[in-house]
N, C-alpha and C. Protein backbone atom coordinates (compact mmCIF):
# COMPACT_ATOMS: atom_id res chain seq x y z
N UNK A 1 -8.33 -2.62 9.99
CA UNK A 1 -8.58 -1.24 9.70
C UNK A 1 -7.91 -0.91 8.38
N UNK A 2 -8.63 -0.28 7.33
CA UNK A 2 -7.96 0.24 5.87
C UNK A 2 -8.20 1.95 6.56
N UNK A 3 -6.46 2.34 6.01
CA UNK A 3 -6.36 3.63 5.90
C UNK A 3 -6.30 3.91 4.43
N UNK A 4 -6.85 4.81 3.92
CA UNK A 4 -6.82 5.27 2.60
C UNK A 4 -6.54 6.84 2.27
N UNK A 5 -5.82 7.25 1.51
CA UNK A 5 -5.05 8.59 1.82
C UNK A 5 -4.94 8.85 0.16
N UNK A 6 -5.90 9.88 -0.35
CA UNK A 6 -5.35 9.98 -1.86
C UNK A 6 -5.43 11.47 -2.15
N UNK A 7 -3.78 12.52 -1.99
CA UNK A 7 -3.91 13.81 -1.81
C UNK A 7 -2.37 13.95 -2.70
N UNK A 8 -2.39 15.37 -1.98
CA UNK A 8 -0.64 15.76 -2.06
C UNK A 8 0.62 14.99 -0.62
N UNK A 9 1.46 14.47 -1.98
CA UNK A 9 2.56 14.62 -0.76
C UNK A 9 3.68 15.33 -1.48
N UNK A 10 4.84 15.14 0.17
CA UNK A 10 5.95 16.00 -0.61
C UNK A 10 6.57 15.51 -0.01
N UNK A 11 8.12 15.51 -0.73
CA UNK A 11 9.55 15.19 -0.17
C UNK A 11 10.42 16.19 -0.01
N UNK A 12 11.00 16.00 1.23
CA UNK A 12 11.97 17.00 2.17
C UNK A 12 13.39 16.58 1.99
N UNK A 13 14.55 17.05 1.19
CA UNK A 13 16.17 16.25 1.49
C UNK A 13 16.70 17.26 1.75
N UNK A 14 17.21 17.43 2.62
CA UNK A 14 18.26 18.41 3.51
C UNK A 14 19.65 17.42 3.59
N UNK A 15 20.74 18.18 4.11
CA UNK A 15 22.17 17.47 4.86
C UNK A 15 21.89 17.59 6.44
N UNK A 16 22.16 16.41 6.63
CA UNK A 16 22.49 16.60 8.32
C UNK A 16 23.99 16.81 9.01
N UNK A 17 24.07 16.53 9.80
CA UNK A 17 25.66 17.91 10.44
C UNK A 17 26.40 16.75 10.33
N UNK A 18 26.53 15.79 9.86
CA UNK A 18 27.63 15.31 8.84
C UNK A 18 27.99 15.24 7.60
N UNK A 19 27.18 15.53 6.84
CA UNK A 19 26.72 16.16 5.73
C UNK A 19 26.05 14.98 4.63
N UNK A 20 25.30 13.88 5.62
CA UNK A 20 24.49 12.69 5.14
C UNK A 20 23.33 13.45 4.15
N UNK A 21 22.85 12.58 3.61
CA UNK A 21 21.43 13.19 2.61
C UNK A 21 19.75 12.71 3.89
N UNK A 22 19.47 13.47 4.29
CA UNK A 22 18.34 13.45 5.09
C UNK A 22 17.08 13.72 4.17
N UNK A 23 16.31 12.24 4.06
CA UNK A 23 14.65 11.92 3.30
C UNK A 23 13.76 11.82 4.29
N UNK A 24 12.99 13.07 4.14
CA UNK A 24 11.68 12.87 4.98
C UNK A 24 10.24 13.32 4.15
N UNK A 25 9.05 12.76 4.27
CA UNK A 25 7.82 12.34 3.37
C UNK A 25 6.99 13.33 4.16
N UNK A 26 5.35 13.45 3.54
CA UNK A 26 4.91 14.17 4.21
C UNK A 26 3.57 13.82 3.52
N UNK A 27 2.64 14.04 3.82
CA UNK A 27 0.90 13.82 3.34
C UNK A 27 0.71 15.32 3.58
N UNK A 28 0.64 16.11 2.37
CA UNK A 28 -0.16 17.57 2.90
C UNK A 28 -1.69 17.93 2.60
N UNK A 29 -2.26 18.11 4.01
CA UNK A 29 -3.17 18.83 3.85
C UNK A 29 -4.30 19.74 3.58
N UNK A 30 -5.44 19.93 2.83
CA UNK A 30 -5.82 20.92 2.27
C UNK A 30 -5.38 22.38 2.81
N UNK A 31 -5.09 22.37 4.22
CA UNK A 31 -4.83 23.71 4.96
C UNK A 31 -3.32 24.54 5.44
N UNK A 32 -2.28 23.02 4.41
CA UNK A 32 -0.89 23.21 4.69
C UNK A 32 -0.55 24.65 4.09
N UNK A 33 0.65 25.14 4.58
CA UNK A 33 1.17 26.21 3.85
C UNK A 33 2.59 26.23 3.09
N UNK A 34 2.12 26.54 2.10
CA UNK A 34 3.64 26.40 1.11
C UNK A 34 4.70 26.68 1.67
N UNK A 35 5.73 25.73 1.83
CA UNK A 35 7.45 25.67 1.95
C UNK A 35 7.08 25.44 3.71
N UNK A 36 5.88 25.43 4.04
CA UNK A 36 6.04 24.83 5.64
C UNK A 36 6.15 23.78 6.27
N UNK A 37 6.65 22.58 6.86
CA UNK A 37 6.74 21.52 6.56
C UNK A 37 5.81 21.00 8.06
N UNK A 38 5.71 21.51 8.69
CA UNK A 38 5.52 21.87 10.39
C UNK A 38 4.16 22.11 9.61
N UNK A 39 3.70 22.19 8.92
CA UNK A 39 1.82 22.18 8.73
C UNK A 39 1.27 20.96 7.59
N UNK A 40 2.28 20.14 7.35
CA UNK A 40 1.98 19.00 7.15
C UNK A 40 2.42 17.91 7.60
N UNK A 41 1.94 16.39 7.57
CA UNK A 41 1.62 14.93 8.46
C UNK A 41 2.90 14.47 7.93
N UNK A 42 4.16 14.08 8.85
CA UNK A 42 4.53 13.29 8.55
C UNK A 42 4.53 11.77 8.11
N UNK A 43 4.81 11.35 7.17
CA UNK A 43 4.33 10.19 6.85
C UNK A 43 5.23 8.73 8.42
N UNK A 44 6.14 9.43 9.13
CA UNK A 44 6.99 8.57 9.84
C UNK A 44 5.78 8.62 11.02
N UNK A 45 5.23 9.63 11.19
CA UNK A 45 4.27 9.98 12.38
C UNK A 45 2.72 8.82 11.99
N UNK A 46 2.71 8.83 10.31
CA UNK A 46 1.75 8.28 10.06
C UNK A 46 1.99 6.57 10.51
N UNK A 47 3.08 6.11 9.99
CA UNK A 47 3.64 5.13 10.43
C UNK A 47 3.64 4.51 11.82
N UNK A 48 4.12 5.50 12.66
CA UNK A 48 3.92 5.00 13.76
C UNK A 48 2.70 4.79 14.81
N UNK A 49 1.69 5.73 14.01
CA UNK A 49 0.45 5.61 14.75
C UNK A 49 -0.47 4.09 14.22
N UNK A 50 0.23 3.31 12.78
CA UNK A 50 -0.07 2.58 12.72
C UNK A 50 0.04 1.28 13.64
N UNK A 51 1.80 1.39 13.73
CA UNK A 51 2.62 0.54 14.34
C UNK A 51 1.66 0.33 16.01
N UNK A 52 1.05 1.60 16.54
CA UNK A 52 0.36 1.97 17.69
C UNK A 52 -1.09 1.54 17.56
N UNK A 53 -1.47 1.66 16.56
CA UNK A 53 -2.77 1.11 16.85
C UNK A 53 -3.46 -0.23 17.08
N UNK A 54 -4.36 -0.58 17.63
CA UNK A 54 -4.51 -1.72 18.74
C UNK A 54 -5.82 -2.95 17.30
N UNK A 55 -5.54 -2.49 16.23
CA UNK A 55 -6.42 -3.44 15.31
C UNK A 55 -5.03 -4.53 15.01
N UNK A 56 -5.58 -5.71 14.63
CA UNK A 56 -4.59 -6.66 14.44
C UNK A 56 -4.47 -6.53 13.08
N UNK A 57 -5.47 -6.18 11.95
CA UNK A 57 -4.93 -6.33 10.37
C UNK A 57 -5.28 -4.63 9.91
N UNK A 58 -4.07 -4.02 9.52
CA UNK A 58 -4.24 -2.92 9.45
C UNK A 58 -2.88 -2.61 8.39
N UNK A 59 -4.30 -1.65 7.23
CA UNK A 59 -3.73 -1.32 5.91
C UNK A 59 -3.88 -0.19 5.12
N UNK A 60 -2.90 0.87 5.28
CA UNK A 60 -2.32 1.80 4.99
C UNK A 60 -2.52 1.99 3.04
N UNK A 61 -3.39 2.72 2.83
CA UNK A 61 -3.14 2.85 1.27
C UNK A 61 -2.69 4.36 1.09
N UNK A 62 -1.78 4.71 0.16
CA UNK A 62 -1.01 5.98 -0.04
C UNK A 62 -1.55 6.45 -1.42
N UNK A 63 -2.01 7.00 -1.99
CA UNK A 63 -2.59 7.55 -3.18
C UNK A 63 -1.61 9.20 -3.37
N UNK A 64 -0.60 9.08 -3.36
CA UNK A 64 -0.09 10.46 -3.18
C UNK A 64 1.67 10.41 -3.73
N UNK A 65 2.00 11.73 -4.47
CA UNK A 65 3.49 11.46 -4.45
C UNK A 65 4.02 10.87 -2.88
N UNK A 66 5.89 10.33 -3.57
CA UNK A 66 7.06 9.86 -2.33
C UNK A 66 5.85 9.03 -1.87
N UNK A 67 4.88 8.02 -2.13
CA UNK A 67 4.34 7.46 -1.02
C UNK A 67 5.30 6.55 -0.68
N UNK A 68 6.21 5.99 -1.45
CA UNK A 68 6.91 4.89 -1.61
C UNK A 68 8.01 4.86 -0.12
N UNK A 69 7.83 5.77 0.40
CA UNK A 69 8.84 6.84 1.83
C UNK A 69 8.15 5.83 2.68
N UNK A 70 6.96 5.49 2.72
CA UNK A 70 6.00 4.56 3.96
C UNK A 70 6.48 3.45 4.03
N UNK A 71 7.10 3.13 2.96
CA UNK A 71 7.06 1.51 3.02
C UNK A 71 8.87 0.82 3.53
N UNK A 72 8.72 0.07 3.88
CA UNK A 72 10.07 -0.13 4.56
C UNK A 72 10.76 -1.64 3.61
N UNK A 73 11.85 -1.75 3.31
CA UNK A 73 12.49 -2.94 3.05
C UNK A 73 12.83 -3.85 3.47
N UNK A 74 12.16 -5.36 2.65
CA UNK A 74 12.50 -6.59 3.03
C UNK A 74 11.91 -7.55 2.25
N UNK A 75 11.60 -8.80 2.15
CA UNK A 75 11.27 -9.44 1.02
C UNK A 75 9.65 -10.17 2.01
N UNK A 76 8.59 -10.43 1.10
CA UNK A 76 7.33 -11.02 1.63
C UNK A 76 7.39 -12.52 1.29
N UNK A 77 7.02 -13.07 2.30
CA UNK A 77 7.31 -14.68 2.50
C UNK A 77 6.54 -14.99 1.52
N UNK A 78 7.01 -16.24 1.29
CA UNK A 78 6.69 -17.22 -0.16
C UNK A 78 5.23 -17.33 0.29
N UNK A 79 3.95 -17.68 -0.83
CA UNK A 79 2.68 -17.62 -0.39
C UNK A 79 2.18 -18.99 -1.34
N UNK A 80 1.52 -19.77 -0.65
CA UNK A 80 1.57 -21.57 -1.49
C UNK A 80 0.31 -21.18 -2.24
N UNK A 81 0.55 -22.06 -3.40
CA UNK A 81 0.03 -21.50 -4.72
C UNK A 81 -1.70 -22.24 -4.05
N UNK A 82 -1.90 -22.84 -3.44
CA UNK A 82 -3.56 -22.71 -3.01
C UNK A 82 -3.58 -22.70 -1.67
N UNK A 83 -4.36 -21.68 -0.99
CA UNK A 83 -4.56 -21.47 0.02
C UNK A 83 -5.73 -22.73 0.67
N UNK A 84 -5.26 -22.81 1.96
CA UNK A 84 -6.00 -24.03 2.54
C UNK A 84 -6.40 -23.34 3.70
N UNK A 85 -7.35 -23.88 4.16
CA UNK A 85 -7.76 -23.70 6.04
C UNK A 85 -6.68 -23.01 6.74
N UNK A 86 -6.04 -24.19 7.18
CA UNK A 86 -5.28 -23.78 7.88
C UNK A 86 -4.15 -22.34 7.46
N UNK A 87 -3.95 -22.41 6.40
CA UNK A 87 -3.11 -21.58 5.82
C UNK A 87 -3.97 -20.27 6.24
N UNK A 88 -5.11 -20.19 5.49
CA UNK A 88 -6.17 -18.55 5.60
C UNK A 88 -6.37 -18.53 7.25
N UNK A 89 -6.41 -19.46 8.47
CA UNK A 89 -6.50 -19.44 9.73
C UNK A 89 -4.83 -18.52 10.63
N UNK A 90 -4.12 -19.07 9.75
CA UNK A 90 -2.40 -18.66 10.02
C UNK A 90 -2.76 -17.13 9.38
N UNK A 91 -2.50 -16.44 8.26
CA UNK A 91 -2.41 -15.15 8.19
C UNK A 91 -3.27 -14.23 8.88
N UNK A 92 -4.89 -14.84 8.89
CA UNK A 92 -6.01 -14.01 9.54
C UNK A 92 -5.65 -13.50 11.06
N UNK A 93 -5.17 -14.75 11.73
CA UNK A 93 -5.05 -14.65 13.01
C UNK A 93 -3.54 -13.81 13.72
N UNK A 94 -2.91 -13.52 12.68
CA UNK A 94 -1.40 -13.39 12.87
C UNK A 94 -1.33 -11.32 12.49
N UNK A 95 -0.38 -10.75 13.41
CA UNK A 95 -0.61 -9.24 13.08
C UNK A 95 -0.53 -8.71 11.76
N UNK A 96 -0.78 -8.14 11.32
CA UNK A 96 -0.06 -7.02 9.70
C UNK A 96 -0.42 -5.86 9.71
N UNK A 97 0.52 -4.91 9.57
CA UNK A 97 0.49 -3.74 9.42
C UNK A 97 1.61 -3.89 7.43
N UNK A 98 0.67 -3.50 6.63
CA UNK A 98 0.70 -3.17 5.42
C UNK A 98 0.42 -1.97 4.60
N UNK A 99 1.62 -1.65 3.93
CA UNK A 99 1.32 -0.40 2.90
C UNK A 99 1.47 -0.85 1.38
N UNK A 100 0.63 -0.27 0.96
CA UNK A 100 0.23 -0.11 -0.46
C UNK A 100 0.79 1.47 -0.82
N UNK A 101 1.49 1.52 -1.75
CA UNK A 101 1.95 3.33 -2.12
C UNK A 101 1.77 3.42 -3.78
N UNK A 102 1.27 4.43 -3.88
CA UNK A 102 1.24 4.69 -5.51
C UNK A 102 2.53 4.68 -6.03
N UNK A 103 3.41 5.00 -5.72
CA UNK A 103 5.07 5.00 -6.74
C UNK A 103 5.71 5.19 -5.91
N UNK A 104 7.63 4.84 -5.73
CA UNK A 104 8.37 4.51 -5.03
C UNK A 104 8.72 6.13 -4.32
N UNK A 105 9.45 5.84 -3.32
CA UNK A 105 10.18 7.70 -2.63
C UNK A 105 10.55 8.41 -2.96
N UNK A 106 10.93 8.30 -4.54
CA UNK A 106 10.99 9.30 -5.23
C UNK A 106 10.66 9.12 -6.08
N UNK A 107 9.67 9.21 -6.48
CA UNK A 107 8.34 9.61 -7.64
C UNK A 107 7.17 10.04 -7.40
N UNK A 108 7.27 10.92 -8.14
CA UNK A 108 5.99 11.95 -8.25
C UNK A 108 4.79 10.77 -9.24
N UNK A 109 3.20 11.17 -8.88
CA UNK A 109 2.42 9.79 -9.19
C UNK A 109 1.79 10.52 -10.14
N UNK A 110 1.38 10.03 -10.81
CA UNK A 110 -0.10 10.79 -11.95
C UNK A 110 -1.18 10.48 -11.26
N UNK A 111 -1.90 12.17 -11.27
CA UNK A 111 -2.77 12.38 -10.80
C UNK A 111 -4.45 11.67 -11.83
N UNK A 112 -4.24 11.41 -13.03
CA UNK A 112 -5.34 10.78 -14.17
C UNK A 112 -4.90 9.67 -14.28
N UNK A 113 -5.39 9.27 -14.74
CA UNK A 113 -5.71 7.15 -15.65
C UNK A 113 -6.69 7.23 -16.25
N UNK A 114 -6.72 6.46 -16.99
CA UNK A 114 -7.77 6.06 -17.79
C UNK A 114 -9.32 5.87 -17.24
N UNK A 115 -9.34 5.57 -16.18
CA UNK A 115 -10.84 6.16 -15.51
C UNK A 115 -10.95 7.23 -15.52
N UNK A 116 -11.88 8.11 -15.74
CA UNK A 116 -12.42 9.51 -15.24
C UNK A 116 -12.22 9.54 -14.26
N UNK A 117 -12.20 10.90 -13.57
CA UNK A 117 -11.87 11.02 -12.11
C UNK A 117 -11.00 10.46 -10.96
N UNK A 118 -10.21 9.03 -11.49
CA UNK A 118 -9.87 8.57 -10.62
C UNK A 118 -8.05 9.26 -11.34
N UNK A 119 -6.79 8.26 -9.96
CA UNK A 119 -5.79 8.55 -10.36
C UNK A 119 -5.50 6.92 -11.25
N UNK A 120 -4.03 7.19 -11.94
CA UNK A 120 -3.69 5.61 -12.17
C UNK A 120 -3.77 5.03 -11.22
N UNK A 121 -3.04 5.17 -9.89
CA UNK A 121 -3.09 4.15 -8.84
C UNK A 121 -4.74 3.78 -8.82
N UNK A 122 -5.27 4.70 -8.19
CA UNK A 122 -6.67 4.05 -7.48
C UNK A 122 -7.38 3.70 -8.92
N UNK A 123 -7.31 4.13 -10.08
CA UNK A 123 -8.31 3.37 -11.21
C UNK A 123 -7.29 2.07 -10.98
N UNK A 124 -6.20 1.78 -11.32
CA UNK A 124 -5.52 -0.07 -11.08
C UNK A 124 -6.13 -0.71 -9.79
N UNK A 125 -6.08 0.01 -8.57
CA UNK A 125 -6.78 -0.81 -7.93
C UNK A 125 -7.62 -1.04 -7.90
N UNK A 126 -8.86 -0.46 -8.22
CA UNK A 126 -10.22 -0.48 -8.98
C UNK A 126 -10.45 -1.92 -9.82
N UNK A 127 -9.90 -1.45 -10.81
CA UNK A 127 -9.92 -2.48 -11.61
C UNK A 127 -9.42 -3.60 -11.20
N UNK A 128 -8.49 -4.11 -9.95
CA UNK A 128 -8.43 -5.52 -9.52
C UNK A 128 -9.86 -5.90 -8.26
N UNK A 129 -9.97 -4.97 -7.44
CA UNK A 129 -11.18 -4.92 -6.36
C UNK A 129 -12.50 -5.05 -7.04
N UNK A 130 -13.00 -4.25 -7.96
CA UNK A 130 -14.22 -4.12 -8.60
C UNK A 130 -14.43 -5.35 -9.14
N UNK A 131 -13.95 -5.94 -9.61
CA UNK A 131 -14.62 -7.44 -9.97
C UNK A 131 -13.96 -8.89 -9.26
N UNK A 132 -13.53 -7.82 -8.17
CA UNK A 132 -13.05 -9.52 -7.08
C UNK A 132 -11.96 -10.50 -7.88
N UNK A 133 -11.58 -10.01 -8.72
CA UNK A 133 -10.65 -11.23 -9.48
C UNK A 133 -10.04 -12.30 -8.69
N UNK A 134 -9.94 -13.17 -8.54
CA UNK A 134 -9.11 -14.17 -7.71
C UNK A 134 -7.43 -14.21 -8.46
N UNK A 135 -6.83 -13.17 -8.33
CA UNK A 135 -5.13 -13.33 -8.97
C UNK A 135 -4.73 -14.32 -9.34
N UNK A 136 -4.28 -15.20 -7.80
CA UNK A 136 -3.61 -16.22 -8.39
C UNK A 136 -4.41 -17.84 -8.35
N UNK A 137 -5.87 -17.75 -8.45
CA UNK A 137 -6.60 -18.83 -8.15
C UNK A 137 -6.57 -19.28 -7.37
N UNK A 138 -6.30 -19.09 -6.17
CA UNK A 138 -5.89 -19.43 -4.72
C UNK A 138 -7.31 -19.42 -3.95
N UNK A 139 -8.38 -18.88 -4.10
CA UNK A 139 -10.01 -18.87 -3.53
C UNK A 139 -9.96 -18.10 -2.74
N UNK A 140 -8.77 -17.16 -2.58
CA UNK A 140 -8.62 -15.71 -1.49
C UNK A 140 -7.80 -14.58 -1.98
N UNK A 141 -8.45 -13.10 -1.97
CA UNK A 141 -7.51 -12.16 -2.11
C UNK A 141 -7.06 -11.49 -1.29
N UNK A 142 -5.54 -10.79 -1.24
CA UNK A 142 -4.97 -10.92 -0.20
C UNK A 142 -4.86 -9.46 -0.75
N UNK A 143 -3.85 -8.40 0.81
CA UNK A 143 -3.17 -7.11 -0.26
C UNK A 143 -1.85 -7.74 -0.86
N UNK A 144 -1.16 -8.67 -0.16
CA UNK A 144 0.05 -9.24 -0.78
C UNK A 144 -0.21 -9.43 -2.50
N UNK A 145 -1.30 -10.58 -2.35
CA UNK A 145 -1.44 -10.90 -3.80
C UNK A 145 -2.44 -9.41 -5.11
N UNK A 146 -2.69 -8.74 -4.42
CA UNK A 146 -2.66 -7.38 -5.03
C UNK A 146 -1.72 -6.79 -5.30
N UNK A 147 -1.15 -6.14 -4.58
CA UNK A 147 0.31 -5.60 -4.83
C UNK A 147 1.16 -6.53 -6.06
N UNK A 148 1.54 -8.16 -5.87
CA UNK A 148 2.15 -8.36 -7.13
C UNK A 148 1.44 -8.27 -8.20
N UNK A 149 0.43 -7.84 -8.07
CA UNK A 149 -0.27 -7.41 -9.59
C UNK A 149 -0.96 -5.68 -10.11
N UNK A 150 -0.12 -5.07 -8.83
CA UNK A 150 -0.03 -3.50 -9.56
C UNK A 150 -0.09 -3.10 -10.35
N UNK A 151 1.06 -3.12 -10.26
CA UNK A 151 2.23 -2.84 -11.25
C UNK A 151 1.98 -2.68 -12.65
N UNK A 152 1.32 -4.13 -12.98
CA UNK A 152 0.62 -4.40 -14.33
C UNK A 152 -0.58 -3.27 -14.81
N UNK A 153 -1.09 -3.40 -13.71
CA UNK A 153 -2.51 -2.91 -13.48
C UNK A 153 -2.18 -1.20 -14.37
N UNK A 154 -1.04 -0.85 -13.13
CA UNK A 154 -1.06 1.05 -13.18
C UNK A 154 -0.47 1.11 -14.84
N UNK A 155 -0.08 -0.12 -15.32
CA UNK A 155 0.81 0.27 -16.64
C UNK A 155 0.10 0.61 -17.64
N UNK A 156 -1.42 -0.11 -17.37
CA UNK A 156 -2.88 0.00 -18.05
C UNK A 156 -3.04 1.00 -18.33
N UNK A 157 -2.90 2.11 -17.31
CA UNK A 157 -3.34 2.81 -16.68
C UNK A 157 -3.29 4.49 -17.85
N UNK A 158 -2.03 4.33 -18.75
CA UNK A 158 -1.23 5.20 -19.10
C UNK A 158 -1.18 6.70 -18.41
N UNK A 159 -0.55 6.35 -17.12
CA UNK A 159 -0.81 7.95 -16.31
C UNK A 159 -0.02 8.71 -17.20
N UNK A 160 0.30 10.26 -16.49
CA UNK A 160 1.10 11.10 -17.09
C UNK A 160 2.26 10.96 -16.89
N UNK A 161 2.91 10.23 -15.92
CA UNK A 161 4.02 10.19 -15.61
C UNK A 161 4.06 8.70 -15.21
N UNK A 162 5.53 8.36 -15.38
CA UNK A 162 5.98 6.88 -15.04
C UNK A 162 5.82 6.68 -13.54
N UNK A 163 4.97 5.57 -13.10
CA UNK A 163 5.32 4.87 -11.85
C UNK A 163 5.51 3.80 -11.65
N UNK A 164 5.72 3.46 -10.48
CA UNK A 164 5.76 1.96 -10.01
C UNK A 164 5.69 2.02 -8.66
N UNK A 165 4.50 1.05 -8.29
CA UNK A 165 4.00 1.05 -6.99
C UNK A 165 4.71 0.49 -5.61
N UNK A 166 4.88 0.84 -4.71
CA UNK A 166 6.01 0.52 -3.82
C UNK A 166 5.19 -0.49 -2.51
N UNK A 167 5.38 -1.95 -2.15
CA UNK A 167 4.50 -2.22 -1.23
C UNK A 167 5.28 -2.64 -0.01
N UNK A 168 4.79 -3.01 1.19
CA UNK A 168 5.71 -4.00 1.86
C UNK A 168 4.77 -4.22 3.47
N UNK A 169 5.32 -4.52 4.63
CA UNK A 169 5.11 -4.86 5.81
C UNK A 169 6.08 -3.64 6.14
N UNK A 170 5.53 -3.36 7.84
CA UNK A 170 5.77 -2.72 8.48
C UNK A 170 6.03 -3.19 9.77
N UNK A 171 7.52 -2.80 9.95
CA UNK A 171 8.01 -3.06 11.36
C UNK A 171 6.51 -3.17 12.69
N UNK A 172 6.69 -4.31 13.65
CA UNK A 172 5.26 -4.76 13.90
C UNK A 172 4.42 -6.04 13.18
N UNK A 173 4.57 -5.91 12.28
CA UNK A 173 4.23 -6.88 11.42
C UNK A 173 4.60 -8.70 12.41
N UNK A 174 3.84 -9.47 11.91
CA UNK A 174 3.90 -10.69 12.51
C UNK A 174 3.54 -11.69 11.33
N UNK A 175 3.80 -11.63 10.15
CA UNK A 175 3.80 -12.59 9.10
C UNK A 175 1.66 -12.72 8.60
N UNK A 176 1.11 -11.51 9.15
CA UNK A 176 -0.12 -11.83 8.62
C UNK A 176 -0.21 -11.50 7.38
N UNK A 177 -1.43 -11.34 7.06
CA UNK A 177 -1.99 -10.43 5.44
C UNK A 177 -3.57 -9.98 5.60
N UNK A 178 -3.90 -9.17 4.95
CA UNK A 178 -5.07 -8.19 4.77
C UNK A 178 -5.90 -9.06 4.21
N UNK A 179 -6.99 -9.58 3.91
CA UNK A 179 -7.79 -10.28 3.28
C UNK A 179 -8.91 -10.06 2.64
N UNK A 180 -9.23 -9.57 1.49
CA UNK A 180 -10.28 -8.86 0.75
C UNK A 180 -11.67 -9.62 0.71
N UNK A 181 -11.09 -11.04 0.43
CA UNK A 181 -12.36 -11.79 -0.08
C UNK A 181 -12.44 -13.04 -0.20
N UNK A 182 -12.84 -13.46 0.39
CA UNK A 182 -12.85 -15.56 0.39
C UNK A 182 -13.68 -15.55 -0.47
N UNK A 183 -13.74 -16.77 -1.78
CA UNK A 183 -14.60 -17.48 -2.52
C UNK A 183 -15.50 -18.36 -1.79
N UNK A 184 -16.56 -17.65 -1.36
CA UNK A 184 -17.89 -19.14 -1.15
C UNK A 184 -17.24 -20.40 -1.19
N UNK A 185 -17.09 -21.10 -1.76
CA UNK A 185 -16.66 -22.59 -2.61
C UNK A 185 -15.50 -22.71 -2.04
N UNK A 186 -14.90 -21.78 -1.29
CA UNK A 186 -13.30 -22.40 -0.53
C UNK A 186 -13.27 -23.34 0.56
N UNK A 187 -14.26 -22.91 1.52
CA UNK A 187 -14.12 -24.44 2.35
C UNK A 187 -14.72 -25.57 2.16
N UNK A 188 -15.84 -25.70 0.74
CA UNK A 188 -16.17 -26.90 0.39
C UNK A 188 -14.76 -27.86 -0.09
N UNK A 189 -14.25 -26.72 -0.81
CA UNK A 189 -13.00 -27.59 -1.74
C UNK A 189 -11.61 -28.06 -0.80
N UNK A 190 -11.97 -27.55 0.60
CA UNK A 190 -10.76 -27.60 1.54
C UNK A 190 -10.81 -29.02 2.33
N UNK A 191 -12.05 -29.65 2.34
CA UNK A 191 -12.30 -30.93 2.91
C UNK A 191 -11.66 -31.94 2.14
């Protein structure tokens, strides 16, 4: 399942009654009301309905400020520079819950890029999806192997404001990956 989400968000920092710094995200709504926070989606709520839902490869795209709030910390396992059978049989079959975010938890995203109509984020991803590129010559695109090539992408991009795209796995997660596109010619060359 691809979730795709490209709106307003907003970030909430309050003190809590120890006087910690409390970060909470939010996806708002066309129908939210200003300074109400209770009429827009938490992004933790968004999270967990992922974590809940019963698809095995499931991928969260954030097109919105603080998306970077979705994504949780940890490092993505090493990925062998050509994918084989067995290898594309191991991620396919294995859970992932994955986010893609336009800029980290605290950054605000540019809403233009250099495409018309689109934002930087979604014109960069555009421009890697729209012509299927194979990244790293591997005969499969992954969101893993998207994501390390963002970055590049959004810099293209010259939004209005500086970003940098925030990605990762989500608690749940079981070492899979999202898979865009096998090359025809991959399981000839796998024999």
């Amino acid at each position: 399942m691809l979730i795709y989400y490209s709106g307003h968000g907003k970030l909430r920092t309050y003190q809590g009654y120890e006087g910690q710094e409390i970060k909470e995200a939010y996806v708002v709504p066309s129908d939210s009301k200003l300074n109400r926070y209770s009429t827009n989606i938490s992004m933790k709520t968004i999270i967990e309905s992922c974590q809940n839902c019963i698809a095995k490869h499931v991928l969260l795209i954030l097109d919105c400020c603080y998306s970077g709030y979705a994504t949780t910390r940890g490092t993505e396992p090493e990925r062998p520079r050509k994918a084989t059978e067995r290898y594309l049989d191991d991620i396919t079959s294995r859970r992932t819950i994955q986010v893609l975010a336009a800029g980290q938890e605290d950054q605000p995203v540019s809403d233009s890029g250099v495409r018309q109509g689109y934002s930087a984020f979604t014109g960069a991803l555009l421009d890697i999806l729209e012509p299927e590129l194979d990244l790293d010559n591997n005969a499969i695109l992954t969101v893993s192997e998207i994501a390390a090539n963002l970055e590049k992408h959004i810099a293209n991009q010259k939004g209005k404001v500086f970003q940098r795209p925030a990605y990762n796995l989500i608690s749940g997660s079981n070492a899979g990956d999202f898979v865009f596109k096998i090359k025809c010619t991959f399981f000839d060359n796998v024999h």
